[in-house]
Protein backbone atom coordinates (compact mmCIF):
# COMPACT_ATOMS: atom_id res chain seq x y z
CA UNK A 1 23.85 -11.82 2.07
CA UNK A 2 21.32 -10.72 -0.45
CA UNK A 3 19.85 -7.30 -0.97
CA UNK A 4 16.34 -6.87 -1.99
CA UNK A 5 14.88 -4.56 -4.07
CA UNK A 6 11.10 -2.92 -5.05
CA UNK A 7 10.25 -1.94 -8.15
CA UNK A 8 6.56 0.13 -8.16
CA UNK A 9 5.05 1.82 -11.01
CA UNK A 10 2.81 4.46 -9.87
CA UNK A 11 -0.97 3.83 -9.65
CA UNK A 12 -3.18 5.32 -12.38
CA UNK A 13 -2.58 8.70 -13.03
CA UNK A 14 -5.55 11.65 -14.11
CA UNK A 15 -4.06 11.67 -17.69
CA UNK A 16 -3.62 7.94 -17.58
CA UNK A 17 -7.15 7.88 -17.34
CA UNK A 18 -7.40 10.87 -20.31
CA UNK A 19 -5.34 8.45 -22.49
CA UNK A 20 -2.53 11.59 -22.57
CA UNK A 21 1.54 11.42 -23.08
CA UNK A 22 1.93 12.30 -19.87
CA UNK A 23 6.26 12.34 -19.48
CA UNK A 24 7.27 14.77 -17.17
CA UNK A 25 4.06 16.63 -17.03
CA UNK A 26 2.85 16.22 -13.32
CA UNK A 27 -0.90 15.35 -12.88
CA UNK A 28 -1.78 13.43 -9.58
CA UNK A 29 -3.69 10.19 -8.83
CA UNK A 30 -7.20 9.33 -9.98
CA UNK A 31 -8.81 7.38 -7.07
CA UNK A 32 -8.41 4.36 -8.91
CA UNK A 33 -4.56 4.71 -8.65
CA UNK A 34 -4.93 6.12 -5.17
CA UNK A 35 -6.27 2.58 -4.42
CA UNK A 36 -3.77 0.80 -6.07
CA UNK A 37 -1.17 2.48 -4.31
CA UNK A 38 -2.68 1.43 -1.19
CA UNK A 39 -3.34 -2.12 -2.01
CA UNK A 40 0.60 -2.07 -2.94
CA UNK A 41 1.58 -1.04 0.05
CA UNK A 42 -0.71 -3.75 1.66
CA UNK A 43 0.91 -6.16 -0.19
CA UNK A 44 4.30 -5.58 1.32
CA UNK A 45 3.29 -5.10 4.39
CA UNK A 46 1.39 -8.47 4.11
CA UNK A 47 4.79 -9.82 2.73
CA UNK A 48 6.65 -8.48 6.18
CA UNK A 49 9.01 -6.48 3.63
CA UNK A 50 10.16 -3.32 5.62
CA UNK A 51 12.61 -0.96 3.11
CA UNK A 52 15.51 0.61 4.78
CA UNK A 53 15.76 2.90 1.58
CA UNK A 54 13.02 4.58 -0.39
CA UNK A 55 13.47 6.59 -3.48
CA UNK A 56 10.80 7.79 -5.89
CA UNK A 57 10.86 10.43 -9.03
CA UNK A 58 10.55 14.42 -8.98
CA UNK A 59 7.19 13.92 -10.17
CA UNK A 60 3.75 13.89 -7.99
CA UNK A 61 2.44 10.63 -8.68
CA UNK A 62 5.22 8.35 -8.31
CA UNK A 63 5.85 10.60 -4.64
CA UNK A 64 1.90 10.31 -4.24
CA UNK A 65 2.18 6.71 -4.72
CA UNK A 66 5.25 5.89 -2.29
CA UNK A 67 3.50 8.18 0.19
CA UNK A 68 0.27 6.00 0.10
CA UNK A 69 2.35 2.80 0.32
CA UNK A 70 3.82 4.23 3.52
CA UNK A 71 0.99 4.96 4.65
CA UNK A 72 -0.46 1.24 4.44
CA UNK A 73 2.82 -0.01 6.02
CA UNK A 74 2.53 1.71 8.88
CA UNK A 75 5.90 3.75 8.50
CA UNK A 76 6.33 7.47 9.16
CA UNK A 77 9.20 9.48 9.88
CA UNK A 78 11.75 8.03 7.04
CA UNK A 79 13.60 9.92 4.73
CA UNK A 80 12.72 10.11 0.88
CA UNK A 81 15.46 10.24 -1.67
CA UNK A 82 13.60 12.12 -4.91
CA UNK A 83 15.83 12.31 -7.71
CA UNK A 84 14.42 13.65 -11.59
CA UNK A 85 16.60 10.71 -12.48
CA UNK A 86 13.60 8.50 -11.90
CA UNK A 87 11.22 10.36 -13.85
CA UNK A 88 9.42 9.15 -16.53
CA UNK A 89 10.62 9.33 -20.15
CA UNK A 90 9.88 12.78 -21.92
CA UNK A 91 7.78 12.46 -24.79
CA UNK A 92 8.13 15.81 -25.69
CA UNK A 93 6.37 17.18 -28.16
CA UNK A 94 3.72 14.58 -27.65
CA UNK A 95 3.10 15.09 -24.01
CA UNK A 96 -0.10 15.79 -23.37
CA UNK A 97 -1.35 14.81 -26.33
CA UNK A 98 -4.27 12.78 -26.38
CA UNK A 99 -2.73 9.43 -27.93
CA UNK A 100 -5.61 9.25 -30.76
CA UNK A 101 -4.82 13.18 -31.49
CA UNK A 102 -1.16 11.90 -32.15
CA UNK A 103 -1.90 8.88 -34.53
CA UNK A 104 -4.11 12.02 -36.14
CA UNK A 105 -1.26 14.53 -36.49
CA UNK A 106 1.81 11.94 -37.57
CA UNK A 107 -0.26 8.67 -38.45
CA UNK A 108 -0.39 5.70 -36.52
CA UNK A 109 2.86 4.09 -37.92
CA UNK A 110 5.03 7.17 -36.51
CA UNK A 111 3.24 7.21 -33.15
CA UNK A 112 3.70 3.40 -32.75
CA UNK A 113 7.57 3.85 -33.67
CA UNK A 114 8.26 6.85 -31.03
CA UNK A 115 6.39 4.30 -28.22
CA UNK A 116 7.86 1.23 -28.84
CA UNK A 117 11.11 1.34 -30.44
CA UNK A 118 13.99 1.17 -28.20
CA UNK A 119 15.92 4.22 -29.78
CA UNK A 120 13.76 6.41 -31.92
CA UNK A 121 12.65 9.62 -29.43
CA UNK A 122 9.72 11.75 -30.06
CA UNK A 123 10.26 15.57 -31.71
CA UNK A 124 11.98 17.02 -28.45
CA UNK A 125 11.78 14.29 -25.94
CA UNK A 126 13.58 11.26 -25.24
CA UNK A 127 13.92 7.20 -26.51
CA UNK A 128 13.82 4.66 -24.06
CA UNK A 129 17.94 4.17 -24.68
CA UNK A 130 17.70 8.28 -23.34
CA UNK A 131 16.11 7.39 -20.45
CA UNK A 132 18.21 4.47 -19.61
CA UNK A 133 21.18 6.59 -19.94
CA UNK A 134 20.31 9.05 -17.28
CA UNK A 135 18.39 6.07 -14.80
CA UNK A 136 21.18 3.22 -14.96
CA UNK A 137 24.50 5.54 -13.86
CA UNK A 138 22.27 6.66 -10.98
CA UNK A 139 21.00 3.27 -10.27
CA UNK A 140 24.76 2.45 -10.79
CA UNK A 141 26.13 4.74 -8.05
CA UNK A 142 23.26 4.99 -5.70
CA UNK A 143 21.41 2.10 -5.32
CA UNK A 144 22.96 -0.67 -6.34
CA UNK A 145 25.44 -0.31 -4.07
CA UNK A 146 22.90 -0.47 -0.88
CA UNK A 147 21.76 -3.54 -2.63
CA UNK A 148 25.62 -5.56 -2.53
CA UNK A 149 25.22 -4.40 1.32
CA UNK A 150 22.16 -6.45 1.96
CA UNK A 151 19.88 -3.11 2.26
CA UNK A 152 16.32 -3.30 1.41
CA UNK A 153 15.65 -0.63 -1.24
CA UNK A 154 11.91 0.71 -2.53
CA UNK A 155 11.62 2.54 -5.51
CA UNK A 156 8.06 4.46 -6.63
CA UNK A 157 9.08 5.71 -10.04
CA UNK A 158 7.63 5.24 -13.73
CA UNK A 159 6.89 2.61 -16.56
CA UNK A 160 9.66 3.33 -18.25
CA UNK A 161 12.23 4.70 -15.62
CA UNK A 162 11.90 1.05 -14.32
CA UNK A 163 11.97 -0.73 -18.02
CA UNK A 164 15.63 0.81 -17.79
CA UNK A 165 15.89 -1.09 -14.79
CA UNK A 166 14.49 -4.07 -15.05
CA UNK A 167 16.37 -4.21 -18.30
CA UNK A 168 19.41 -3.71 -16.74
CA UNK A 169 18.90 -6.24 -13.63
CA UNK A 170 17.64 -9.17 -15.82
CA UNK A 171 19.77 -9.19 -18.60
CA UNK A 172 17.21 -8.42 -21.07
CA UNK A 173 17.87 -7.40 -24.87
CA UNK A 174 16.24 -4.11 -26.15
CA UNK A 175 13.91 -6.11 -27.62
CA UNK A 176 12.87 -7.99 -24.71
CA UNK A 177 12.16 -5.36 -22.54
CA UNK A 178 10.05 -3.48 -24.89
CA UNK A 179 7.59 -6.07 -24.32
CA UNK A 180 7.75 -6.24 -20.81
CA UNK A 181 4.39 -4.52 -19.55
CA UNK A 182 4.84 -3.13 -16.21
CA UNK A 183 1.36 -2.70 -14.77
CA UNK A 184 0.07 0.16 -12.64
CA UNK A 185 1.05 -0.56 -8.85
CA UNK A 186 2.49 -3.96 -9.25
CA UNK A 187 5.38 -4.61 -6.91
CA UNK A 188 8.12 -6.62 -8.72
CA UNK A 189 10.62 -7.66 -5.54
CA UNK A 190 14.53 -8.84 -6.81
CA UNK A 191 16.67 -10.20 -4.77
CA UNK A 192 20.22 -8.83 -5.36
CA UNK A 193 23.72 -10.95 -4.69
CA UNK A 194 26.89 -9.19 -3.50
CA UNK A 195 27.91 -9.28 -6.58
CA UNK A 196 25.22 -6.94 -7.76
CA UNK A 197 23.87 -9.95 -9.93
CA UNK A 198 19.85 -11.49 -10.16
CA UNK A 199 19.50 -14.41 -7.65
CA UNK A 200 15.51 -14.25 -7.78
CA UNK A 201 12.66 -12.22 -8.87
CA UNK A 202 8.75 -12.17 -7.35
CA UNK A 203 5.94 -10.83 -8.47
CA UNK A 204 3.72 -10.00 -5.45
């Protein structure tokens, strides 16, 4: 008995679009991402995948997204597990900065180093390592063990909220995953042993 699980990032954001830190700042949806939430949700539905669990992040566009997908699947009436565990990484001192304002203020060598090293966190916000410490233990205790049951889990969350995952589930090295894009509402589907280990992983 496998388990499967959903990985979505949310669907382009307002300060996506604005080229802002966003972190836990909470804009909504542009249309575009509106759309790509919807064609997500298509996707699974085309793919006969019906979740038994959904969980998504305390912020609006990752619950935006998930709603949207719902929508398109035709299901109503389920219950939503939000949890600030999900959220995206904080950046911060640089959230909502525009990113060229950054490069401006600490040069583009600095900027580069708080986005893409695995440990270094912006003045007042958090590394990738930060966020994985808070995401994994709940991943740990929550989901994973729906997974080893043979549940079929959803989660709507954030580019890096899911790095921490996807880091975790494949085995990857800090390295690795921090050049792992994770496009705007692109479902990445795992299927989970009982022993909580990768058997396969789709791209829809």
């Amino acid at each position: 008995m496998t388990g499967t699980l959903i990985l979505v990032r949310h669907g382009q954001s307002e300060w996506n679009l604005k080229n802002l830190f966003t972190g836990w700042r909470n804009p909504d949806l542009t249309d575009k991402g509106q759309g790509e939430a919807r064609a997500t949700g298509q996707a699974l539905k085309a793919a006969k995948i019906v979740p038994d669990l959904y969980y998504t992040s305390g912020l609006r566009r990752a619950q935006h997204t998930l709603d949207l997908m719902l929508e398109e699947m035709g299901i109503a009436n389920v219950t939503i597990t939000r949890n600030i565990a999900l959220n995206e990484r904080d950046y911060g001192d640089l959230s909502g900065l525009n990113k060229d304002d950054a490069r401006a203020k600490w040069g583009e060598e600095q900027v580069l180093v708080w986005r893409r090293s695995f440990d270094v966190p912006p003045p007042g916000g958090e590394s990738l390592k930060d966020t994985a410490a808070r995401t994994l233990p709940y991943y740990e205790a929550e989901i994973l063990p729906q997974l080893k049951a043979g549940k079929t889990v959803l989660i709507a969350a954030h580019g890096n909220s899911l790095r921490a995952l996807v880091m975790a589930i494949e085995g990857l090295t800090p390295a690795q995953i921090l050049e792992r894009e994770i496009g705007t509402g692109e479902p990445t589907v795992y299927r989970i042993g009982p022993d909580g280990k990768l058997v396969e992983r789709v791209v829809l």
